[in-house]
Protein backbone atom coordinates (compact mmCIF):
# COMPACT_ATOMS: atom_id res chain seq x y z
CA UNK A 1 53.59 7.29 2.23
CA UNK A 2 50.51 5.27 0.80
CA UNK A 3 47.45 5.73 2.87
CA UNK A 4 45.64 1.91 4.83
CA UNK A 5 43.35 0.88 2.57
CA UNK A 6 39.91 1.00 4.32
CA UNK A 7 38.36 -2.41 5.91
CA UNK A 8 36.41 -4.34 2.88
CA UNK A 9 32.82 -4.30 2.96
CA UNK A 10 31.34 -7.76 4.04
CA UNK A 11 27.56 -9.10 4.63
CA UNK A 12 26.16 -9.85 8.11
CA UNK A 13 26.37 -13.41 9.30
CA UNK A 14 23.27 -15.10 7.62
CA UNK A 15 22.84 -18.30 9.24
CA UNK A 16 22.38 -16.40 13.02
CA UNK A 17 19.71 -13.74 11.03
CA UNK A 18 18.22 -17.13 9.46
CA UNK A 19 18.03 -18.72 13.18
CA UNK A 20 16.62 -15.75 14.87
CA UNK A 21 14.64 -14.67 12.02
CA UNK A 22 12.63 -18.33 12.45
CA UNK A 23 12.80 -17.92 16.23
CA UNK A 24 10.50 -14.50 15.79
CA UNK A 25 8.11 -16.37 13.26
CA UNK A 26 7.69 -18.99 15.59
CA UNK A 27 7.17 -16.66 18.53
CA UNK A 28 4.11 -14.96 16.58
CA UNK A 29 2.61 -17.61 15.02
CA UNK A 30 -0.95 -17.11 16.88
CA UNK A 31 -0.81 -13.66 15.63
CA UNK A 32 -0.19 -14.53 12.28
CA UNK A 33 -2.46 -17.24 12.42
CA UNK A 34 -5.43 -14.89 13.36
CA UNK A 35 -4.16 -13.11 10.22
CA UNK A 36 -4.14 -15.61 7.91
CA UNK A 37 -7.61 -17.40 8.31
CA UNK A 38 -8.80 -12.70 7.92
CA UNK A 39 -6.77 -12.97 4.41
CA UNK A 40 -8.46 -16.48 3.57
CA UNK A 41 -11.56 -15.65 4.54
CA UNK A 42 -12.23 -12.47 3.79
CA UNK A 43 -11.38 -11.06 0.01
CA UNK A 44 -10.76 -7.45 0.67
CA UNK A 45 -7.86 -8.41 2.50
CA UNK A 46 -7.05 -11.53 0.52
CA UNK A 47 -3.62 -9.37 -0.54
CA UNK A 48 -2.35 -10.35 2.67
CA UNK A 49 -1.09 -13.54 1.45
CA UNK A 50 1.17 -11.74 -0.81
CA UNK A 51 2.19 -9.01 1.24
CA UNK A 52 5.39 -11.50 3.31
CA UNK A 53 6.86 -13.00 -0.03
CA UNK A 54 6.63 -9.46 -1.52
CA UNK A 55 8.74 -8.25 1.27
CA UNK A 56 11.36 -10.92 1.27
CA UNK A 57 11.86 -10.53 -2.24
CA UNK A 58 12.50 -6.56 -1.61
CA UNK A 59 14.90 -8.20 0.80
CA UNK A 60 16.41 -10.13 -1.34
CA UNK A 61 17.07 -7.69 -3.78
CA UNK A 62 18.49 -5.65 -1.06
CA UNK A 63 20.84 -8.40 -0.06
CA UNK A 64 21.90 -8.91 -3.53
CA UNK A 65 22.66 -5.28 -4.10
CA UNK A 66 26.71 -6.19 -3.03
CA UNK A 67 28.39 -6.46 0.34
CA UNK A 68 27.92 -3.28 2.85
CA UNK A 69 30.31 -2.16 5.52
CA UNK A 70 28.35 -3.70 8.70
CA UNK A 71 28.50 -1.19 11.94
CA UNK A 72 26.48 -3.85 14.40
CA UNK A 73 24.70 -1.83 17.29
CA UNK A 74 23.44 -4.69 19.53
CA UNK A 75 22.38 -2.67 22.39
CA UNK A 76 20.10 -0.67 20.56
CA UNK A 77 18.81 -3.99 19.02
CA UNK A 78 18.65 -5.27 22.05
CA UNK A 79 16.80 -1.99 23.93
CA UNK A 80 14.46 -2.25 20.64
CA UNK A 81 13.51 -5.93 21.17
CA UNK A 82 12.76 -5.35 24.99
CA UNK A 83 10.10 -2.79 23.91
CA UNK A 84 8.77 -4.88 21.88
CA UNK A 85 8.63 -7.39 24.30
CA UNK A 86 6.37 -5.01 26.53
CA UNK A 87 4.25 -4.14 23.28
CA UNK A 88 3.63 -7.96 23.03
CA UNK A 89 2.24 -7.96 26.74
CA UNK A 90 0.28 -5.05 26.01
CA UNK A 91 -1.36 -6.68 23.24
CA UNK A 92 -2.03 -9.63 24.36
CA UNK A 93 -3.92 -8.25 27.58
CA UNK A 94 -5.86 -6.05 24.94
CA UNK A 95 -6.09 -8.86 22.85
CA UNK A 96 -5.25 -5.99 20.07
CA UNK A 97 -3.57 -7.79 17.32
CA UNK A 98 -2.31 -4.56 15.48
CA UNK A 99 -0.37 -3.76 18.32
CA UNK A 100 1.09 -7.63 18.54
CA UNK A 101 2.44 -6.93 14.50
CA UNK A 102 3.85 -3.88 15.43
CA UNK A 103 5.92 -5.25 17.60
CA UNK A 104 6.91 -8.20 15.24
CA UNK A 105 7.89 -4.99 13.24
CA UNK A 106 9.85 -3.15 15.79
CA UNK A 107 11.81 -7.00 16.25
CA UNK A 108 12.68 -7.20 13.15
CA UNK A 109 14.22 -3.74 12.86
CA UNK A 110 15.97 -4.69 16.32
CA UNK A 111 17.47 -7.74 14.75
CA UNK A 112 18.73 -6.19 11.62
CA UNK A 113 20.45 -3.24 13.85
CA UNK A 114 21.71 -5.63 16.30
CA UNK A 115 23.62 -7.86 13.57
CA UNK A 116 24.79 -4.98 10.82
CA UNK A 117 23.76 -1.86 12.48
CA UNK A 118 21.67 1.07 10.61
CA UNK A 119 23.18 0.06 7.30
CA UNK A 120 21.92 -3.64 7.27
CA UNK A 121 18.79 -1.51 8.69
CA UNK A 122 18.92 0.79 5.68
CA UNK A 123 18.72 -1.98 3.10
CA UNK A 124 15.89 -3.86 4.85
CA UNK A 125 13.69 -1.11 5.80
CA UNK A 126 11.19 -0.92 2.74
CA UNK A 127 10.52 -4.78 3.27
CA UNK A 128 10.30 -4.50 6.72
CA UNK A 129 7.66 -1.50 6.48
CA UNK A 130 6.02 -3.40 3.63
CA UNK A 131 4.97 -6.26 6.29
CA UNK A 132 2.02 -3.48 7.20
CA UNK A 133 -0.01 -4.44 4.26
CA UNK A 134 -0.47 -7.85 5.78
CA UNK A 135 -2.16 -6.31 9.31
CA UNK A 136 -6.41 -5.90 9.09
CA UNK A 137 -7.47 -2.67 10.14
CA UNK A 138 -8.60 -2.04 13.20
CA UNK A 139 -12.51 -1.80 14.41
CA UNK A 140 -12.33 1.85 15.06
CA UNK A 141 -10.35 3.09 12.02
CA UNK A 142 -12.33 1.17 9.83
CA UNK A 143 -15.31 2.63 11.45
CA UNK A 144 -13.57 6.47 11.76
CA UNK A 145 -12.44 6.74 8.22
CA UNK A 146 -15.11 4.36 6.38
CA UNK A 147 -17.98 6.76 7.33
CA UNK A 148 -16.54 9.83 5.16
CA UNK A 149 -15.55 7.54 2.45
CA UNK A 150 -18.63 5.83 2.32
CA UNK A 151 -20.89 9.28 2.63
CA UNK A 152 -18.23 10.80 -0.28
CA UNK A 153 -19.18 7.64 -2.36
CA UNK A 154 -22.82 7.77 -2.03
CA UNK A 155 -23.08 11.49 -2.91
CA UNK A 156 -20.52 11.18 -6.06
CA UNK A 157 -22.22 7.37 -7.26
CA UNK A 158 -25.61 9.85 -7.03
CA UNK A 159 -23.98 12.64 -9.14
CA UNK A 160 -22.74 9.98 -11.84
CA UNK A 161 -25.88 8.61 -12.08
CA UNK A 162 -27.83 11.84 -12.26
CA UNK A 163 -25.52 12.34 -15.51
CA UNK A 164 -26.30 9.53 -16.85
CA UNK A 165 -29.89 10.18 -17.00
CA UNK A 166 -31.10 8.93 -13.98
CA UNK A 167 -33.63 9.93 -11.11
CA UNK A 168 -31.11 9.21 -8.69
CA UNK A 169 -31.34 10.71 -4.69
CA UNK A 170 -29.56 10.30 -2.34
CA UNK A 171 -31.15 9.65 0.88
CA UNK A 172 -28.09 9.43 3.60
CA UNK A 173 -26.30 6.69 2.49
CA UNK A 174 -29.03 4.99 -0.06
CA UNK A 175 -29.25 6.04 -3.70
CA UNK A 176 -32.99 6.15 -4.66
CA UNK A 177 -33.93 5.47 -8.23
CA UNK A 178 -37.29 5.54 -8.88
CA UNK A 179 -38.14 2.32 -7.17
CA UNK A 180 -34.53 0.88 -6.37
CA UNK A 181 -32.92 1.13 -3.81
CA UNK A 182 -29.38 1.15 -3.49
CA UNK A 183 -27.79 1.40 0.20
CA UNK A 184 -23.96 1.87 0.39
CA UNK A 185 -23.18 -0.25 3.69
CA UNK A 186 -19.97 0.19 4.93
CA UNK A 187 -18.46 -2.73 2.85
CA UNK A 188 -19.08 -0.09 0.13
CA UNK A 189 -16.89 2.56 1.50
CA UNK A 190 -13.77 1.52 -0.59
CA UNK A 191 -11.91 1.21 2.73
CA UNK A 192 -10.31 -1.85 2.27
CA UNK A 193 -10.05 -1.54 -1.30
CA UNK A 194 -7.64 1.52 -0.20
CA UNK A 195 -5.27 -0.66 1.26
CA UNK A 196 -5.22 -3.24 -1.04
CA UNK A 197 -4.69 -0.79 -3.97
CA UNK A 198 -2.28 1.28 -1.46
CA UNK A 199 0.08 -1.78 -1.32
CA UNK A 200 0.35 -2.63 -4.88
CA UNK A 201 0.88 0.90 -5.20
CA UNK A 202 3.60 1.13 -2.53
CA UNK A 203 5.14 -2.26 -4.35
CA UNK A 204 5.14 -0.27 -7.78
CA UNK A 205 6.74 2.50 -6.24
CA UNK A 206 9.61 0.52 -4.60
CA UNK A 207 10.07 -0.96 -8.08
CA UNK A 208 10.50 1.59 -10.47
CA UNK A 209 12.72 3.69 -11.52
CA UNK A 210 11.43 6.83 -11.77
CA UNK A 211 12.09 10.02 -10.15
CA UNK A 212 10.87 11.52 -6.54
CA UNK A 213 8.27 13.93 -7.33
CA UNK A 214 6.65 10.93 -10.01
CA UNK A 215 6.85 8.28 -6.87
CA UNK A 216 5.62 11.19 -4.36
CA UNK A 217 2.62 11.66 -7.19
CA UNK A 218 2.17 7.85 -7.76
CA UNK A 219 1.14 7.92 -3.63
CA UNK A 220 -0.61 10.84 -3.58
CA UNK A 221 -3.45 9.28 -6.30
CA UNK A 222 -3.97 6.42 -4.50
CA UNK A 223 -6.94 8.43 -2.44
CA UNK A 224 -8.86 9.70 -5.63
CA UNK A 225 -8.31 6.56 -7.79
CA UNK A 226 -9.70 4.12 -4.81
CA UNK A 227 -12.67 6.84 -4.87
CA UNK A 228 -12.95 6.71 -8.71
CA UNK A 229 -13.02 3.29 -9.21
CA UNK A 230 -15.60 2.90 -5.73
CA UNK A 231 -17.88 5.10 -7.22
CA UNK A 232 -17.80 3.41 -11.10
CA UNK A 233 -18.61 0.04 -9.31
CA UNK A 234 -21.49 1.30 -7.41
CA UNK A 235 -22.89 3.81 -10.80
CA UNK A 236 -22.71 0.14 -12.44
CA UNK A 237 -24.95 -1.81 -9.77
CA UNK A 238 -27.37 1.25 -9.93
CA UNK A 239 -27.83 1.20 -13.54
CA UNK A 240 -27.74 -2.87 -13.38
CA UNK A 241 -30.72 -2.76 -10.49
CA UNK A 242 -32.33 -0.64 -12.85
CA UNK A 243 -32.23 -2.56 -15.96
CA UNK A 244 -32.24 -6.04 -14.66
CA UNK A 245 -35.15 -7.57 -13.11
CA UNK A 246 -33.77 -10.94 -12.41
CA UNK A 247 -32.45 -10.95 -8.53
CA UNK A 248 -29.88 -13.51 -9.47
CA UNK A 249 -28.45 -11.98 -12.66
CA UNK A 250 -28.21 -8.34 -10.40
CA UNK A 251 -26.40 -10.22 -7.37
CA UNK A 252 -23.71 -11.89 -10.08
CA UNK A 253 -23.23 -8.47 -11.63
CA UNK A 254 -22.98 -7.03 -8.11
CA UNK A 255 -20.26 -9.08 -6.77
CA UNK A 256 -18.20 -8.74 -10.22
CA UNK A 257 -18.33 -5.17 -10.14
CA UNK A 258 -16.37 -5.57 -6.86
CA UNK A 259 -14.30 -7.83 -8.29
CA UNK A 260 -13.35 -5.34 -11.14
CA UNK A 261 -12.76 -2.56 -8.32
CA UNK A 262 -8.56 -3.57 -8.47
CA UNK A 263 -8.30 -4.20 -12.59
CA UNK A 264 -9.74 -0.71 -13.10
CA UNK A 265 -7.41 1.16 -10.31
CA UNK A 266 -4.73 -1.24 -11.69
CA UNK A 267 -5.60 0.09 -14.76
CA UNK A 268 -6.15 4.08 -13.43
CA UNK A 269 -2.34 3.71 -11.93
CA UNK A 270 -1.22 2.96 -15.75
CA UNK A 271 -2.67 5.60 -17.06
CA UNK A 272 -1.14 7.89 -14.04
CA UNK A 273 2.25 6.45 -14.73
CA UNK A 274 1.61 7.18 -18.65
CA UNK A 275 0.85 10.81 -18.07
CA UNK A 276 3.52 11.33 -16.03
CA UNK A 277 6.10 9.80 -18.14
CA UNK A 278 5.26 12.48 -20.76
CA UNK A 279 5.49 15.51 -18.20
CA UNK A 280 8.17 14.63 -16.21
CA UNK A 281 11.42 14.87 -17.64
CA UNK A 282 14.65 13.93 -16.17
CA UNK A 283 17.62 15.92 -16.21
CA UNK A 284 20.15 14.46 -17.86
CA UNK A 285 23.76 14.99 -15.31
CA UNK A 286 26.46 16.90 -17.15
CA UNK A 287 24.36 18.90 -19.61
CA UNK A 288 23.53 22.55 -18.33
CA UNK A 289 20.08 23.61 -19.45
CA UNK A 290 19.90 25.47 -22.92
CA UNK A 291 18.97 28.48 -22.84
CA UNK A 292 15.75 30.01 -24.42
CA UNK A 293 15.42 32.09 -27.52
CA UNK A 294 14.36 35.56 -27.39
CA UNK A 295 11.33 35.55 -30.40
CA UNK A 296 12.62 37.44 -33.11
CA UNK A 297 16.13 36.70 -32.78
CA UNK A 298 18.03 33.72 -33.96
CA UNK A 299 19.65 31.52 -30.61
CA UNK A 300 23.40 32.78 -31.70
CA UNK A 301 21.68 36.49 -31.14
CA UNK A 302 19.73 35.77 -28.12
């Protein structure tokens, strides 16, 4: 006796996710209106404009990846889209606007597990999380975490220069050079450069091909390159303050170092990926590992 054949795999309904799907984005358009005139407006978070079509093309691919057997749970989707409905009240008696895109989060992940279940879930998830790199960071954490990266810049920027030649010191969080100087405010702390060089570095990661431990690597480094490439920018306007006497000519190099901050972690991460493409090596499946030679002896001997 032959065996049923199992049910075929088929694809969630798409014109109902389409409907709801525009129902949410109309639902939080304040929100992301709040969010939209912070990624106009302000350039260390002008990635935010990218972050949305980013994640629907990771959706995309995900949808074009072939059919998947659909297992709709729709009242945990549902249970998940009444917290976020509370999270929404929350937030906008806080007026805390992280909180209001978490919740836009959690609805999404309600919707996808309400029409196709965890493996519609499954497929959608990186694009989903991705929508993070659109929020601003809140007052506090910017405020909690810029400190040490700001005081961690300021002493390494004074070490730099020191090598260089110079008479640098610091003083707290301003670099004295003989008669410059050079105070590391907080827009200096390479905060927000971390999570703009954090998402194209998440991006890269869902991208590639490439093995675990390289990905688990590729997001471990993006701490110390967002500190290397803080501290070359603010070396550079130290040495320019020094050599340049014109006030104009020292502002235009000031604001291109910061605009340089993202070409030379861009350009860090390449040279990350490079190394590790020459360590890492990738088991090939079906070939057992040879063995080593004893020295002395031919391989047949050993």
């Amino acid at each position: 006796m032959s065996l049923p054949a199992p049910p075929p795999a088929a694809r969630p309904a798409v014109l109902p996710l389409l409907a709801l799907g525009g129902l949410l984005a109309w639902a939080y358009l304040p929100m992301l209106a709040v969010f939209a005139d912070k990624w106009v407006n302000d350039p260390q978070y002008s990635h935010g404009l990218l972050v949305p079509f980013f994640s629907a093309y990771l959706v995309w691919r995900a949808w074009r990846a072939g059919p998947l057997a659909a297992a709709p749970m729709p009242v945990v989707g549902c249970l998940l889209l009444a917290v976020a409905l509370g999270m929404r009240v929350v937030a906008g008696s806080l007026l805390f606007h992280q909180l209001d895109a978490a919740s836009l989060l959690l609805s999404l992940a309600g919707l996808c597990l309400a029409a196709g279940g965890w493996p519609l879930l499954k497929r959608t998830g990186p694009g989903i999380a991705f929508l993070l790199f659109m929020v601003p960071l809140p007052y506090e954490l910017e405020r909690n975490v810029g400190g040490p990266l700001k005081a961690a810049a300021t002493t390494c920027s004074t070490f730099l220069l020191q090598t260089v030649g110079q008479p640098a010191i610091r003083d707290g969080n301003l670099i004295l050079i003989d008669e410059v100087r050079l105070g590391v405010v907080d827009a200096c702390s390479g905060l927000k450069m971390l999570v703009t060089f954090a998402a194209f570095s998440v991006g890269a990661v869902l991208l590639m091909d490439r093995t675990r431990f390289e990905k688990f690597l590729i997001l471990l480094g993006i701490v110390p390159i967002t500190i290397v490439a803080n501290v070359l920018r603010i070396t550079a306007t130290g040495l320019s303050y020094t050599f340049v006497s014109n006030p104009e000519t020292a502002g235009f190099l000031h604001d291109l170092y910061g605009y340089l901050m993202m070409p030379v972690g861009l350009a860090l991460l390449a040279l990350e990926l490079w190394v590790l493409g020459r360590l890492v090596v990738e088991p090939r499946p079906g070939r057992a590992a040879e063995p080593t030679p004893v020295r002395g002896l031919s391989p047949a001997a050993a």
